[in-house]
Every structure is written in C-alpha cells, then in structure tokens.
N, C-alpha and C. Protein backbone atom coordinates (compact mmCIF):
# COMPACT_ATOMS: atom_id res chain seq x y z
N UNK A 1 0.83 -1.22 0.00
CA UNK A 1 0.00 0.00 0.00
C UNK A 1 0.86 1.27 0.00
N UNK A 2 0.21 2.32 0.03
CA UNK A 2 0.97 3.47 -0.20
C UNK A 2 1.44 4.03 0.78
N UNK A 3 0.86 3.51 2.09
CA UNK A 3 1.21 4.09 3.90
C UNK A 3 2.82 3.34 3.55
N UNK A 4 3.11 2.05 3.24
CA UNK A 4 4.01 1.06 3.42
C UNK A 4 5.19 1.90 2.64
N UNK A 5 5.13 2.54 1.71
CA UNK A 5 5.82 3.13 0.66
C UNK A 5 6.52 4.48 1.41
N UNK A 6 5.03 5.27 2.24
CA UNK A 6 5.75 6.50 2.65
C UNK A 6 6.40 6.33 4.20
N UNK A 7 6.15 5.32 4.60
CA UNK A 7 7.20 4.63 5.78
C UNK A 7 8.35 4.39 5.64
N UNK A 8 8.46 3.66 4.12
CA UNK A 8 9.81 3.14 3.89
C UNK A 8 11.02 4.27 3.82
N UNK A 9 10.17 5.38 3.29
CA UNK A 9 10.97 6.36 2.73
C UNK A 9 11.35 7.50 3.78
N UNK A 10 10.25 7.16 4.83
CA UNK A 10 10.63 7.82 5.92
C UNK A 10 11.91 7.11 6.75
N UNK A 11 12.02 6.08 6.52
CA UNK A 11 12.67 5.19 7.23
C UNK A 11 14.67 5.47 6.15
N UNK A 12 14.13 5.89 5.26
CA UNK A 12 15.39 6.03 4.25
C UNK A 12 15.98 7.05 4.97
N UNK A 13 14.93 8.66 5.02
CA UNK A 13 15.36 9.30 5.25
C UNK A 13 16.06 9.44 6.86
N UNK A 14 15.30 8.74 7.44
CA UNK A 14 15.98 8.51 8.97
C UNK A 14 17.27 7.83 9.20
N UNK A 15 18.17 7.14 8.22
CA UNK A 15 19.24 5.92 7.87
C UNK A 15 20.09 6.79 7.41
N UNK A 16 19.43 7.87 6.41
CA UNK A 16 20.64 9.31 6.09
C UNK A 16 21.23 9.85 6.90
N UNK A 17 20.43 10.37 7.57
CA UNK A 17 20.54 11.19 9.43
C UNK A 17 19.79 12.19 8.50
N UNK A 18 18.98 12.32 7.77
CA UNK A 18 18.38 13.58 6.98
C UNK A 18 17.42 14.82 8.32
C-alpha cells in the first residue's frame, strides 16, 4: 500500500541522518 511506501521512505530518510 501506499502508507508502506511513505514509511519506507521515511525510514530512508531517517538511515541518512536527513
């Protein structure tokens, strides 16, 4: 789903240190 998608990417950006 699309929640799963903007998690992931939240999760990217959290792994950056963004």
């Amino acid at each position: 789903p699309v929640s799963v998608r903007r998690l992931s990417l939240k999760l990217l950006e959290t792994m950056l240190g963004n």
